[in-house]
Protein backbone atom coordinates (compact mmCIF):
# COMPACT_ATOMS: atom_id res chain seq x y z
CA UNK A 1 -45.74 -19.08 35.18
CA UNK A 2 -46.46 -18.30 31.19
CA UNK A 3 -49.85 -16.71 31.30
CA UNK A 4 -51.33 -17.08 26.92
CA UNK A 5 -54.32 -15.09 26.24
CA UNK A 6 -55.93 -15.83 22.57
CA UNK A 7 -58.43 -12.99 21.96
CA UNK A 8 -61.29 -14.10 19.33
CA UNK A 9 -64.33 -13.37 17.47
CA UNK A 10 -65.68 -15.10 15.32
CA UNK A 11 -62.87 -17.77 14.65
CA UNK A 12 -61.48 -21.26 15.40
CA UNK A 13 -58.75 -20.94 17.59
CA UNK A 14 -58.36 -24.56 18.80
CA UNK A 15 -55.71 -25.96 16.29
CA UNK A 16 -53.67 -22.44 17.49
CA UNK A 17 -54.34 -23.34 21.27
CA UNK A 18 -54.08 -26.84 21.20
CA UNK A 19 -50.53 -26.40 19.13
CA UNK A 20 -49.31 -23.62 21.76
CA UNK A 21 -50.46 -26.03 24.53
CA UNK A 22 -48.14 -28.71 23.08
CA UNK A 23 -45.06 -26.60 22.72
CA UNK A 24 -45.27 -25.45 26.70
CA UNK A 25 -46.14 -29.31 27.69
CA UNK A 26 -42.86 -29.93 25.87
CA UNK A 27 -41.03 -27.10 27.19
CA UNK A 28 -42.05 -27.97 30.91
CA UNK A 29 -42.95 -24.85 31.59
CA UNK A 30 -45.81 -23.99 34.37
CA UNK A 31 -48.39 -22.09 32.20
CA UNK A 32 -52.15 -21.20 31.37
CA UNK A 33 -54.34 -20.79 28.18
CA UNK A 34 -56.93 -19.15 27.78
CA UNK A 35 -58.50 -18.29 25.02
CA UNK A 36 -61.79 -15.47 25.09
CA UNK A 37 -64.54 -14.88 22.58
CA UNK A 38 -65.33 -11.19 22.14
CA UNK A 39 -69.52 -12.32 21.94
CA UNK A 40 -69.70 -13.51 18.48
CA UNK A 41 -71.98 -16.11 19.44
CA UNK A 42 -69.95 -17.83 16.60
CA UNK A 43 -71.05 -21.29 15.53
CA UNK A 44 -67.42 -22.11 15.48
CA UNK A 45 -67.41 -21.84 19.40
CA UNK A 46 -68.55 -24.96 19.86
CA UNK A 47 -65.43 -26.05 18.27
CA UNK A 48 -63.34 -23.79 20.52
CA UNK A 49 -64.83 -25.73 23.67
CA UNK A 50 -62.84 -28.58 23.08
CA UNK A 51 -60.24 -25.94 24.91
CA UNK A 52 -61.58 -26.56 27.87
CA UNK A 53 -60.16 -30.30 27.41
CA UNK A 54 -56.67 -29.37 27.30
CA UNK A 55 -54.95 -28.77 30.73
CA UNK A 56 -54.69 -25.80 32.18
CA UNK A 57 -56.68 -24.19 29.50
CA UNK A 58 -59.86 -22.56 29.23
CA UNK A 59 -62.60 -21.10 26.58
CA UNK A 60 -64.83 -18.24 27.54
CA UNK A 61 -67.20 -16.69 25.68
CA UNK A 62 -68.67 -13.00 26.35
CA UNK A 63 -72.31 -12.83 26.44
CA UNK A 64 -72.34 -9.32 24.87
């Protein structure tokens, strides 16, 4: 299993995850994304949480 961690602050990282997410879907390979807000607190997270919609794949944000 391909474990991706995407470290952010600050930042939309969606079109990054969901494009990473495609490549292992086509590669067929068993694997999990998750991507991790460093508590920015960042408008822009709201956009990340459409990572929670892709498979296997989750957004979590720091509270400090």
């Amino acid at each position: 299993m391909l474990s991706i961690l995407i470290p952010t602050y600050n930042y939309n990282v969606y079109p990054l995850a969901q494009n990473i997410w495609e490549q292992c879907r086509a590669a067929g390979i068993p694997f999990e994304l998750i991507a991790l807000d460093d508590g920015s607190h960042s408008p822009v997270n709201s956009e990340n949480e459409k990572i929670n919609n892709l498979e296997n794949s989750r957004f979590i944000s720091l509270k400090k």
